[in-house]
N, C-alpha and C. Protein backbone atom coordinates (compact mmCIF):
# COMPACT_ATOMS: atom_id res chain seq x y z
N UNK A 1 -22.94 -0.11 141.96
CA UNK A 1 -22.83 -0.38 140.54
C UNK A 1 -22.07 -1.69 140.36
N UNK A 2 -22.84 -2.69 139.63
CA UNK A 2 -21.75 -4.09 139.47
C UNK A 2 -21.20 -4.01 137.93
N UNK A 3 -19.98 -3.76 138.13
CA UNK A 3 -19.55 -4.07 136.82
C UNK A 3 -19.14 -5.64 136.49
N UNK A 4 -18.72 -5.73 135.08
CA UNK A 4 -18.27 -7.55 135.05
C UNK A 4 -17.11 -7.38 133.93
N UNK A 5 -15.98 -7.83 134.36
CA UNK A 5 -14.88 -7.94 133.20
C UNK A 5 -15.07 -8.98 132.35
N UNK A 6 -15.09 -8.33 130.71
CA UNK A 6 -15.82 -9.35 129.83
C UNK A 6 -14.63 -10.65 129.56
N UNK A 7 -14.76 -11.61 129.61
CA UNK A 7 -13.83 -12.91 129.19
C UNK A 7 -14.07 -13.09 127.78
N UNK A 8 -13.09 -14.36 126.94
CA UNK A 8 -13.32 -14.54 125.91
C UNK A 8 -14.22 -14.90 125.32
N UNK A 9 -15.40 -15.13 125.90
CA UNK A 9 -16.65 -15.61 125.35
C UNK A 9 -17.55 -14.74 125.59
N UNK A 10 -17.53 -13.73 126.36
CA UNK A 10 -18.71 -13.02 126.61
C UNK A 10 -18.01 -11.61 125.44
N UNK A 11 -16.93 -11.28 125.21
CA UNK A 11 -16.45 -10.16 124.48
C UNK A 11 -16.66 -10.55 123.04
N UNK A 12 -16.97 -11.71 122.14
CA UNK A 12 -17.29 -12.30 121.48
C UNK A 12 -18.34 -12.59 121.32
N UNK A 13 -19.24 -12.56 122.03
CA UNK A 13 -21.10 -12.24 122.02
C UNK A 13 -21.13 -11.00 121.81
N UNK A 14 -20.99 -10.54 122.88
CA UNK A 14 -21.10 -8.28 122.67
C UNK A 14 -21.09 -8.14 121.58
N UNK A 15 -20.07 -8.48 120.60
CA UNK A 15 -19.18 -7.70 119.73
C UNK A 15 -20.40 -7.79 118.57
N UNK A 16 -21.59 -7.27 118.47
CA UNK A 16 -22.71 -7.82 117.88
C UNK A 16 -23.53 -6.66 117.44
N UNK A 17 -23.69 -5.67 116.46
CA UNK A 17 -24.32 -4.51 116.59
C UNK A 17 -25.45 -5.12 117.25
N UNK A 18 -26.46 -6.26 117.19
CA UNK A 18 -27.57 -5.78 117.54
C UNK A 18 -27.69 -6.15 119.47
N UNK A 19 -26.66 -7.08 119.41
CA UNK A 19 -26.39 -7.21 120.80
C UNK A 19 -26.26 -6.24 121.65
N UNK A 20 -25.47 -5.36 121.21
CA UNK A 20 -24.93 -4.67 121.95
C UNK A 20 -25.99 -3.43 122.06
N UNK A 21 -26.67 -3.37 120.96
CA UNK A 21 -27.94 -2.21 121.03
C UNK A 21 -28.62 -2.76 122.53
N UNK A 22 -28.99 -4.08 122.25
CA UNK A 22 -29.57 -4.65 123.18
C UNK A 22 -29.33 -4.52 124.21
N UNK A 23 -28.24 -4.55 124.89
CA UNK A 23 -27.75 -4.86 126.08
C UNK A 23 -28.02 -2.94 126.71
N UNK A 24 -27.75 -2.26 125.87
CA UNK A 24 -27.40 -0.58 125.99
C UNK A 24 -29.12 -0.01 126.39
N UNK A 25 -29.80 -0.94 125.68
CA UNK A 25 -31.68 -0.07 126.30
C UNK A 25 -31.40 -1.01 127.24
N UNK A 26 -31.02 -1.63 127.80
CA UNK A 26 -31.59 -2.86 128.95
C UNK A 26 -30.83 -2.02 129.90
N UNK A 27 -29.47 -1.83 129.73
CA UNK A 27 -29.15 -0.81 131.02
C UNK A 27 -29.70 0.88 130.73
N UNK A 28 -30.05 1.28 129.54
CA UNK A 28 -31.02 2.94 129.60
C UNK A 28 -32.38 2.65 130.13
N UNK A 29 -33.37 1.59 129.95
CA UNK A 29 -34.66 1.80 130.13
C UNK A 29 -35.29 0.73 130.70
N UNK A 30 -34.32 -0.30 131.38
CA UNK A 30 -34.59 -0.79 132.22
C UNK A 30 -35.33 -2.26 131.71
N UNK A 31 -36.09 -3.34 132.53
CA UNK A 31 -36.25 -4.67 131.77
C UNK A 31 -37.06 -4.54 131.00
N UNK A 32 -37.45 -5.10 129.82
CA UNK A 32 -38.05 -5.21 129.06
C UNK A 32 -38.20 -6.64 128.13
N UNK A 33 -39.81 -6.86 127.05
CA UNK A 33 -39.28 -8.07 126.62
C UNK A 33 -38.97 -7.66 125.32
N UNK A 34 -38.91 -9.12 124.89
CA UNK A 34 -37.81 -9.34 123.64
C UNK A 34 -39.62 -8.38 122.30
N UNK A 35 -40.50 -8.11 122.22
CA UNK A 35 -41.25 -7.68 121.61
C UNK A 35 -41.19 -5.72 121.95
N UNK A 36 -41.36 -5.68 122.92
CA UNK A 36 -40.83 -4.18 123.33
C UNK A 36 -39.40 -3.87 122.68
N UNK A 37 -38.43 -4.66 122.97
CA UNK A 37 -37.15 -4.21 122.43
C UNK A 37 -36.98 -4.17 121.12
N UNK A 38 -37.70 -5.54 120.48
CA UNK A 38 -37.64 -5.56 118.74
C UNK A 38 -38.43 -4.13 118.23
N UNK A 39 -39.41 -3.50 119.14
CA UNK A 39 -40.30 -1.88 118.12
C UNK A 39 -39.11 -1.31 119.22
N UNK A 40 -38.63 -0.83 120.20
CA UNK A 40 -37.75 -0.28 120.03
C UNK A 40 -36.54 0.21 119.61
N UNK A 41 -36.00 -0.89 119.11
CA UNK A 41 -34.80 -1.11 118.41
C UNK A 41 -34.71 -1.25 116.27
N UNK A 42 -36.22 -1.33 116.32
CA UNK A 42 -36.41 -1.65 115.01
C UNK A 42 -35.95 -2.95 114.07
N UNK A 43 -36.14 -4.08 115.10
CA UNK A 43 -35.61 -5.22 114.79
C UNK A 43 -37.13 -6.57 114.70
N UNK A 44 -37.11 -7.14 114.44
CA UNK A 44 -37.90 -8.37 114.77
C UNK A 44 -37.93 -9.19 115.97
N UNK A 45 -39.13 -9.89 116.59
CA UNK A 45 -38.99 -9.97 118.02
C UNK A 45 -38.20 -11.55 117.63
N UNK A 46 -38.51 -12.61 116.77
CA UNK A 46 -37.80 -13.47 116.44
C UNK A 46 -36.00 -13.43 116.93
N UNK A 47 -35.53 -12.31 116.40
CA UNK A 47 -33.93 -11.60 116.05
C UNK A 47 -33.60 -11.67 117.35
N UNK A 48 -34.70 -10.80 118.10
CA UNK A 48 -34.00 -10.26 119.34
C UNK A 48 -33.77 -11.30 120.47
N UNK A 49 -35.46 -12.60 120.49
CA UNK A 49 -34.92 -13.28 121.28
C UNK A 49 -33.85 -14.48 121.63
N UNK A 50 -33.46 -14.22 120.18
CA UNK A 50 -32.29 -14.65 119.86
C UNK A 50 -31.11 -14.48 120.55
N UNK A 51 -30.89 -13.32 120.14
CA UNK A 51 -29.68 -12.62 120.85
C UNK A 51 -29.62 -12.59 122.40
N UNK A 52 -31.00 -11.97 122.96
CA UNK A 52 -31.34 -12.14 124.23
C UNK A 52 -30.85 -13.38 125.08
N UNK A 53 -30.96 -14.46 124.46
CA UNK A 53 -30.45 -15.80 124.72
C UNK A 53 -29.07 -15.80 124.52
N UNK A 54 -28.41 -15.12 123.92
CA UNK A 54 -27.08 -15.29 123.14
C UNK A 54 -26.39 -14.12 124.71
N UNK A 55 -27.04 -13.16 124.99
CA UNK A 55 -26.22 -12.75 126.05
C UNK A 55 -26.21 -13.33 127.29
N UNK A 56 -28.13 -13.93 127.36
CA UNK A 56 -27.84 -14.74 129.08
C UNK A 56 -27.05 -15.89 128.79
N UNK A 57 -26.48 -16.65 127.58
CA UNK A 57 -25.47 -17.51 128.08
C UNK A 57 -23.99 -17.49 128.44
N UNK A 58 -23.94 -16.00 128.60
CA UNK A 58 -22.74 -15.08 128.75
C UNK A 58 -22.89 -14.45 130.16
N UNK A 59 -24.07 -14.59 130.81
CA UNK A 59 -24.18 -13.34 132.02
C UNK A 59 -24.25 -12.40 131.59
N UNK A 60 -24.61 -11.67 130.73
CA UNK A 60 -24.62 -10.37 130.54
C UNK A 60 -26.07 -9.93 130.33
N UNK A 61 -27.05 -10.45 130.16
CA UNK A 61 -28.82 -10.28 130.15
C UNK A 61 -28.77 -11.21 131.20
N UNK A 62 -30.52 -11.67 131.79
CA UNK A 62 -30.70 -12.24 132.80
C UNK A 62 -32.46 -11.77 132.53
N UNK A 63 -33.23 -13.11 132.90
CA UNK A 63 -34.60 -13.07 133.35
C UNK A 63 -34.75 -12.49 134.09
N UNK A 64 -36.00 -12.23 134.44
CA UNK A 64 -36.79 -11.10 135.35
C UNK A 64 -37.76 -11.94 135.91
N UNK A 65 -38.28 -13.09 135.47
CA UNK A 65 -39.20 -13.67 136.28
C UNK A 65 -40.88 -13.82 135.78
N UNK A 66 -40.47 -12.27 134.93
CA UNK A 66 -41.81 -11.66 134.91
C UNK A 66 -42.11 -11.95 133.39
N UNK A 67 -43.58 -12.76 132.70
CA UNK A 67 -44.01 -12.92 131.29
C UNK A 67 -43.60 -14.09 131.08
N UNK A 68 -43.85 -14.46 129.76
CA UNK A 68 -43.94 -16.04 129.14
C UNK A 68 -43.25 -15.77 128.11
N UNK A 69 -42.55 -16.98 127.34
CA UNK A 69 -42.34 -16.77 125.92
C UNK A 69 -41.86 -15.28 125.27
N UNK A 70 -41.85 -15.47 124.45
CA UNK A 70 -41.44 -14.18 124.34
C UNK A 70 -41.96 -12.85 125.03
N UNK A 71 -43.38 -12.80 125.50
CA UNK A 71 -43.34 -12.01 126.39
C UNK A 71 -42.53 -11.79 127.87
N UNK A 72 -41.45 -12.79 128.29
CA UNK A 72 -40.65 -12.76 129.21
C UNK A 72 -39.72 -11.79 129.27
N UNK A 73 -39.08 -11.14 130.38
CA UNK A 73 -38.73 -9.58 130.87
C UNK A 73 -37.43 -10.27 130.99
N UNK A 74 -36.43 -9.20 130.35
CA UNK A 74 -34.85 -9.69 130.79
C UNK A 74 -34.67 -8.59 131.35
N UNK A 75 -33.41 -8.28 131.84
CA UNK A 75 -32.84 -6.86 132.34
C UNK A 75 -31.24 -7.39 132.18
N UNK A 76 -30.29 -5.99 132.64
CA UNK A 76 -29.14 -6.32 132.02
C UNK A 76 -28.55 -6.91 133.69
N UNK A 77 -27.50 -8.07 133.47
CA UNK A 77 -27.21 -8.29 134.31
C UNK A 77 -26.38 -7.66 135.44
N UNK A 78 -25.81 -6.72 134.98
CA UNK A 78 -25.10 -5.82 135.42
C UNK A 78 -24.89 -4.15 134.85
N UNK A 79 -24.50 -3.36 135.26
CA UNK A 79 -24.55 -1.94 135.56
C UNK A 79 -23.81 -1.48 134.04
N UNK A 80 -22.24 -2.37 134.17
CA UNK A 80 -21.49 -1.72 133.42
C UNK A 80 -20.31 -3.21 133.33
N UNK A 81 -19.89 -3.23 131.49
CA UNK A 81 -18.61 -4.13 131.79
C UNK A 81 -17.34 -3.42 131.13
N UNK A 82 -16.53 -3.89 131.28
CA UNK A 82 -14.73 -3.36 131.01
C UNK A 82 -14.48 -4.56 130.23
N UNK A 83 -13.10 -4.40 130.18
CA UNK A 83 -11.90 -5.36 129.58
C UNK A 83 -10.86 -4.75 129.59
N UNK A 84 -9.62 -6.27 129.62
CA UNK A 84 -8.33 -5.23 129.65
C UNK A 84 -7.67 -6.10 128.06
N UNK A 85 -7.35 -5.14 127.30
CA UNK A 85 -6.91 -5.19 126.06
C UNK A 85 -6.27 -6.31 125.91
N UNK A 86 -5.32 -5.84 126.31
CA UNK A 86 -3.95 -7.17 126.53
C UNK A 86 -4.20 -8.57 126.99
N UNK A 87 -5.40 -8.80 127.52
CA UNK A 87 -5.95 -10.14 127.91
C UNK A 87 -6.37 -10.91 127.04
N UNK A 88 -7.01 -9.63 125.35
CA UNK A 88 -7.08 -10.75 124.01
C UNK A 88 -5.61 -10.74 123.33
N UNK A 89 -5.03 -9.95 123.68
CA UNK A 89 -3.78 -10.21 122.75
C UNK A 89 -3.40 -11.73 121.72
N UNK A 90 -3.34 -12.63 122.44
CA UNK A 90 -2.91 -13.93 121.98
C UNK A 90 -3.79 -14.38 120.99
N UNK A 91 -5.17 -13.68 121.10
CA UNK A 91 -6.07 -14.61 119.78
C UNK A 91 -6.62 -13.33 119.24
N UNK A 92 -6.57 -13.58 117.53
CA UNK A 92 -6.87 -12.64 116.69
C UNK A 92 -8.46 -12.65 116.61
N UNK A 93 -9.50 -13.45 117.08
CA UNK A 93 -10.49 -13.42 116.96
C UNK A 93 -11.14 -12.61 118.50
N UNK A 94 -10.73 -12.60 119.47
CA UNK A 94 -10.80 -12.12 120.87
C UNK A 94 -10.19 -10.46 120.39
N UNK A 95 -9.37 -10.25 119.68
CA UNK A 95 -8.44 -8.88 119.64
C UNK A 95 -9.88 -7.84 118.47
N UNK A 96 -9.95 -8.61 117.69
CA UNK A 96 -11.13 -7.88 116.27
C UNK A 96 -12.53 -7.97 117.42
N UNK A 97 -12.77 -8.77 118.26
CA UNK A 97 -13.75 -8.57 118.71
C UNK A 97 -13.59 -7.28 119.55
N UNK A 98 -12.42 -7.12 120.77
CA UNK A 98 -12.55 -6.05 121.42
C UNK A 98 -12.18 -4.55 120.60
N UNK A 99 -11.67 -5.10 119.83
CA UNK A 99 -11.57 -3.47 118.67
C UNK A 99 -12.93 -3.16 117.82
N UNK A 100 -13.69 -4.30 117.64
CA UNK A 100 -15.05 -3.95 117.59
C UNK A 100 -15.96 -2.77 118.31
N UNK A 101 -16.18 -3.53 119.65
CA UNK A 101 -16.21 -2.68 120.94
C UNK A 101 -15.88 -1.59 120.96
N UNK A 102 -14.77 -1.67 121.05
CA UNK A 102 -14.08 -0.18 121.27
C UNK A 102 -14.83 0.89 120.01
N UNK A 103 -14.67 0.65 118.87
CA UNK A 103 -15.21 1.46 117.66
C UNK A 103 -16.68 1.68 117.89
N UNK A 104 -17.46 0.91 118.47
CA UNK A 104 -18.89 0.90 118.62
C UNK A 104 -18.89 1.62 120.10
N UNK A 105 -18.10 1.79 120.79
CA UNK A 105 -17.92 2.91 122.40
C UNK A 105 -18.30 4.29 121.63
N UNK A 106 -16.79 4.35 120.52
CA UNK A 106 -16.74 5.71 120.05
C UNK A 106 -17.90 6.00 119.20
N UNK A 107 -18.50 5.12 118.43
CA UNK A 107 -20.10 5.40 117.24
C UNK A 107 -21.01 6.32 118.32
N UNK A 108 -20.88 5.61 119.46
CA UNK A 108 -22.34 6.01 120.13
C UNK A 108 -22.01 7.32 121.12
N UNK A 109 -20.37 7.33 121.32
CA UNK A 109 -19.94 8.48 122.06
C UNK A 109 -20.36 9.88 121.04
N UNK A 110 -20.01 9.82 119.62
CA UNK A 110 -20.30 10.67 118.77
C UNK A 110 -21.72 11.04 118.55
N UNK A 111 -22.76 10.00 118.29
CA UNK A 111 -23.98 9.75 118.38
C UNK A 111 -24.52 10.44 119.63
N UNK A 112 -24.48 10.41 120.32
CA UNK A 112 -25.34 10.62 122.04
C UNK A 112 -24.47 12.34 121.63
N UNK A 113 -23.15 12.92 121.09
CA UNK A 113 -22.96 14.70 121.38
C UNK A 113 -23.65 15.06 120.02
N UNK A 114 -23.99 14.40 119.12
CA UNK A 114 -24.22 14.76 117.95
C UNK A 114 -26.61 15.45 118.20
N UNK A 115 -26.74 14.30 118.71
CA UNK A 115 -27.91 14.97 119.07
C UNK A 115 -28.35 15.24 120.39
N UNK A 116 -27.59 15.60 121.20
CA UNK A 116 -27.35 16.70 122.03
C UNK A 116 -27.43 18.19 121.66
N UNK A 117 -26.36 18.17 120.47
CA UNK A 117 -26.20 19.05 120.02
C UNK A 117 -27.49 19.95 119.39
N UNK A 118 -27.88 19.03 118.82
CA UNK A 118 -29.25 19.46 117.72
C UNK A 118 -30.12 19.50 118.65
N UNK A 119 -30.13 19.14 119.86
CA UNK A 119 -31.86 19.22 121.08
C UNK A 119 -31.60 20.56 122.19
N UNK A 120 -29.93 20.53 122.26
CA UNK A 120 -29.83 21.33 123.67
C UNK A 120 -30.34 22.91 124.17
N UNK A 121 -30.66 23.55 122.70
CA UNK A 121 -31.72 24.60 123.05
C UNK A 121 -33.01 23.91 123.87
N UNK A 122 -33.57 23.45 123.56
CA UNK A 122 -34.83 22.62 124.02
C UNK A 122 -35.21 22.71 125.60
N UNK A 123 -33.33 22.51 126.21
CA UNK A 123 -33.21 22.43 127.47
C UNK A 123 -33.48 23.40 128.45
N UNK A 124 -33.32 23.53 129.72
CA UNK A 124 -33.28 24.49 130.19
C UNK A 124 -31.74 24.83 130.60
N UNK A 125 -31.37 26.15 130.44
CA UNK A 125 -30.17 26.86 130.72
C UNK A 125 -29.82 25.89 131.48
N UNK A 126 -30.01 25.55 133.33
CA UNK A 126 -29.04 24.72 133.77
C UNK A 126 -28.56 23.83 133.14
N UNK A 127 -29.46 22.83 132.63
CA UNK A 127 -29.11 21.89 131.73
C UNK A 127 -27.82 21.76 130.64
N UNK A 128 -28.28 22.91 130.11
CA UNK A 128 -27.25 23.43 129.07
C UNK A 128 -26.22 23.77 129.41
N UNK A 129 -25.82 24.50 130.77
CA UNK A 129 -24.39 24.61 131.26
C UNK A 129 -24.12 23.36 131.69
N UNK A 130 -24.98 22.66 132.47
CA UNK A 130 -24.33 21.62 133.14
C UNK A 130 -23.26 20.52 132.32
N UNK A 131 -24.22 20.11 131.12
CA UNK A 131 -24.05 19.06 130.19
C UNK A 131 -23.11 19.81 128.97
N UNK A 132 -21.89 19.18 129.34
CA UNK A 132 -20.44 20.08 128.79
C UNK A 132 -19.07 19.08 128.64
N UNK A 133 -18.55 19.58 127.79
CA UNK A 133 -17.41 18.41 127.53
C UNK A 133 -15.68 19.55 128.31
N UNK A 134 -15.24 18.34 128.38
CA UNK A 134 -13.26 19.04 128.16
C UNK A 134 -12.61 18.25 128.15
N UNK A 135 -11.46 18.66 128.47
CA UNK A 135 -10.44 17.51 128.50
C UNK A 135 -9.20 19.01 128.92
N UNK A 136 -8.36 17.42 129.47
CA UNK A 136 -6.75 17.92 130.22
C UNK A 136 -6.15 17.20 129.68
N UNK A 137 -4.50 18.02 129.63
CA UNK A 137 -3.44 17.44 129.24
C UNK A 137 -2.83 17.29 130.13
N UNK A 138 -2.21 15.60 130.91
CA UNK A 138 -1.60 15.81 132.57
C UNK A 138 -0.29 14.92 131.33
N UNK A 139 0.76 14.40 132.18
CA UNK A 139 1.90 13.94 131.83
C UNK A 139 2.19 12.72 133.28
N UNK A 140 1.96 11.63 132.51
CA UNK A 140 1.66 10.40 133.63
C UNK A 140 2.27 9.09 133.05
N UNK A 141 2.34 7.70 133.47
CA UNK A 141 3.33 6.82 133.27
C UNK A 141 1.89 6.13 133.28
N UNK A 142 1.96 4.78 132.53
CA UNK A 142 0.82 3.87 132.28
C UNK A 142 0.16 3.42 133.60
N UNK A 143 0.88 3.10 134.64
CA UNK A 143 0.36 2.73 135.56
C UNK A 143 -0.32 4.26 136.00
N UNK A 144 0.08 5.19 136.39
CA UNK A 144 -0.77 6.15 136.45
C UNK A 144 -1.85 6.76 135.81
N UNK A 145 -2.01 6.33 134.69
CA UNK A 145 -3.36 6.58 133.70
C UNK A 145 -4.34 5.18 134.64
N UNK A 146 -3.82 4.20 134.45
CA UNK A 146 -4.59 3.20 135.39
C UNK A 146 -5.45 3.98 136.54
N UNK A 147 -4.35 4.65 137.27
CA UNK A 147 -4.80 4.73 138.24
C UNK A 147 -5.55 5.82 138.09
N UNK A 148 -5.56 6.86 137.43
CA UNK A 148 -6.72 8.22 137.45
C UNK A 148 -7.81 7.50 136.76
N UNK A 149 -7.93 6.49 135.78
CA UNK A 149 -8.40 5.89 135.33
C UNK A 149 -9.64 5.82 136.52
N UNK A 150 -9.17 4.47 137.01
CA UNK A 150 -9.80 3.76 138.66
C UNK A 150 -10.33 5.30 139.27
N UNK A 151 -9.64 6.32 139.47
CA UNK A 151 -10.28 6.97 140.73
C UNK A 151 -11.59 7.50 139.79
N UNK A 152 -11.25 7.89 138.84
CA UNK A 152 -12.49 9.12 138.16
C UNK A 152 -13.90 7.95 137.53
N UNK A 153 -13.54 6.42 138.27
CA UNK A 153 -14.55 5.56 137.73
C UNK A 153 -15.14 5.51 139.27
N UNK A 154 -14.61 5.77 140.13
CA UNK A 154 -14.93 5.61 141.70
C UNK A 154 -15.52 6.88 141.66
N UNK A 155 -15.42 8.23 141.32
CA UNK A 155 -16.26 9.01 141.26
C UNK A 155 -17.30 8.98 140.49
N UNK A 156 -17.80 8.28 139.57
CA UNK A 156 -18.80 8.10 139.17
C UNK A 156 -19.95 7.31 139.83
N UNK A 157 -19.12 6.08 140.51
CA UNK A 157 -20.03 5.30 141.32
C UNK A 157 -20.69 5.86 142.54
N UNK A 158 -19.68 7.49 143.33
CA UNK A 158 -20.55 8.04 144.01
C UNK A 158 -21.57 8.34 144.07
N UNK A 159 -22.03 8.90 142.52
CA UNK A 159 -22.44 9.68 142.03
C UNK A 159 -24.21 8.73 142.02
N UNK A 160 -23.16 7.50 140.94
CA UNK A 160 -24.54 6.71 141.05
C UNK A 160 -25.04 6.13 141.92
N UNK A 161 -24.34 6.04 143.28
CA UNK A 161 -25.21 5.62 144.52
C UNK A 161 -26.15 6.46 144.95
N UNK A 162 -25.86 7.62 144.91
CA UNK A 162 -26.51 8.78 145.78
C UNK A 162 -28.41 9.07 145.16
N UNK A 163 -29.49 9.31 145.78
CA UNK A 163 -31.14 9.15 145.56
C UNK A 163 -30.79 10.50 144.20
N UNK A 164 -31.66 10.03 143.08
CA UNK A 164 -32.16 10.99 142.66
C UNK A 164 -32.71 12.32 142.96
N UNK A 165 -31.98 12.97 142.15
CA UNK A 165 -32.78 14.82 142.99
C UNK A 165 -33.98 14.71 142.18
N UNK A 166 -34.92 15.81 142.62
CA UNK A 166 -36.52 15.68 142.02
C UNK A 166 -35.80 16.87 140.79
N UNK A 167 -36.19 16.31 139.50
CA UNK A 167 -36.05 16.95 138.29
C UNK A 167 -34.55 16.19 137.35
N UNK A 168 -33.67 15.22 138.00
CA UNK A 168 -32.97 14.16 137.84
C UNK A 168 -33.45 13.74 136.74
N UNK A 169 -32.24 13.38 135.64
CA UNK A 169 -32.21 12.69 134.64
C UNK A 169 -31.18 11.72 134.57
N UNK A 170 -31.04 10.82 133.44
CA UNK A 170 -30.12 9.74 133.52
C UNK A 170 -29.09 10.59 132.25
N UNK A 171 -27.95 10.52 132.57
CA UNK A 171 -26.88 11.22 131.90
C UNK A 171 -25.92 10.16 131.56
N UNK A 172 -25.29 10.25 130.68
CA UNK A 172 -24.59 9.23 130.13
C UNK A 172 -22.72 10.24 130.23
N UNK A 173 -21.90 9.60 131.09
CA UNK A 173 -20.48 10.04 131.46
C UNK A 173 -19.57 8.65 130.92
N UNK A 174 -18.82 9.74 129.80
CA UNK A 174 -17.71 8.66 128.43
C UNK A 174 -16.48 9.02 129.78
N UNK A 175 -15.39 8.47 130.38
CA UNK A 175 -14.21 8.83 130.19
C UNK A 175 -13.62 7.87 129.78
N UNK A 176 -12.27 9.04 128.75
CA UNK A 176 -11.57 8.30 128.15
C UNK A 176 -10.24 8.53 128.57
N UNK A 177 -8.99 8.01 128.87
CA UNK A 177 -7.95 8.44 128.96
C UNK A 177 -7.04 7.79 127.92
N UNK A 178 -6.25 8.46 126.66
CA UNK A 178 -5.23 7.85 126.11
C UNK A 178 -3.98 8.79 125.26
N UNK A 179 -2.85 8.67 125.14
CA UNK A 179 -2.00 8.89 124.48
C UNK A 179 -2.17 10.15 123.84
N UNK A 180 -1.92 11.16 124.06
CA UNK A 180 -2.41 12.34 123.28
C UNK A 180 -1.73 12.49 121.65
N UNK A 181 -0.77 11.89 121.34
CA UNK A 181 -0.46 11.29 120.42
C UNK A 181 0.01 9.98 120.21
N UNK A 182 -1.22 9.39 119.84
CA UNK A 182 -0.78 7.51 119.87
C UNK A 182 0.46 7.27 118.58
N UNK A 183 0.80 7.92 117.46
CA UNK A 183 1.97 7.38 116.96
C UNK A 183 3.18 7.44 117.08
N UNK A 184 3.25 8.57 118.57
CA UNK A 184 4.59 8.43 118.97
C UNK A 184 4.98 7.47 120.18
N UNK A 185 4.93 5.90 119.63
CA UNK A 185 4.80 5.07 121.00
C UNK A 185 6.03 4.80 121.70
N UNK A 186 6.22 4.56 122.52
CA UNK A 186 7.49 4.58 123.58
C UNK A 186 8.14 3.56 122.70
């Protein structure tokens, strides 16, 4: 899995509803062109190859090689990206952008259990047990959230190395770790 830590210019592209739609089918459904993505996304192919351009000058889309003109195939350049908060601190336009982000993590975290919810009869029983939420309450020091942070992202990458089983789907895994009450700050 390649992830890419976003810098000030690429966290400032993202920060884009339609970008970021964009970038999210390019890593769900793989390359596609800017005319496929505009009827998927419900956008105009004009719009999209717009944007499309607006992320490969960021690294974050990338050609495929494959089609012409707007029929040309991007894919996402990478797997998955991060950021570390505190790296926009100093500029208020870098800080609204990654709090953007962040709010558009949680839209789609709600979005993706919300119709789950409404389909998961549909499923089959395993399915339905498998695909399940929780959460723990541990008692840890910032650098240690870091670090369970890091390991439970290293277990994911196991996960995604390993061949598809026959009947395999693509599952979408949020973790979040923060403050179980953020207004009582140190």
């Amino acid at each position: 899995m390649k992830n890419v830590e976003l810098d000030s210019r690429a966290i400032r592209v993202l920060a884009h509803p339609l970008r970021s739609r964009l970038l999210s089918a390019l890593r769900l459904h793989g390359p596609a062109n800017a005319t496929a993505l505009a009827e998927r996304l419900g956008t105009n192919t004009g719009a999209t190859s717009y944007h499309l351009r607006k992320l490969a000058e960021v690294g974050l889309v990338e050609e495929t090689g494959e089609g012409r003109g707007k029929q040309r195939f991007w894919a996402a350049a990478q797997d998955s990206h991060s950021w570390r908060n505190t790296r926009f601190d100093a500029d208020p336009d870098d800080r609204s952008a990654a709090g953007w982000l962040r709010q558009q993590q949680l839209r789609y975290l709600v979005d993706r259990v919300e119709e789950w919810e409404q389909e998961r009869s549909r499923w089959p029983a395993a399915w339905r047990d498998a695909a399940s939420m929780s959460d723990a309450i541990v008692e840890v020091g910032a650098d240690q959230l870091a670090e369970l942070m890091e390991e439970l992202y290293e277990v994911l990458l196991r996960y995604r190395d390993l061949p598809t089983p026959e009947g395999g789907r693509q599952v979408v895994v949020h973790v979040v770790g923060l403050p179980a009450e953020p207004r009582n700050a140190p």
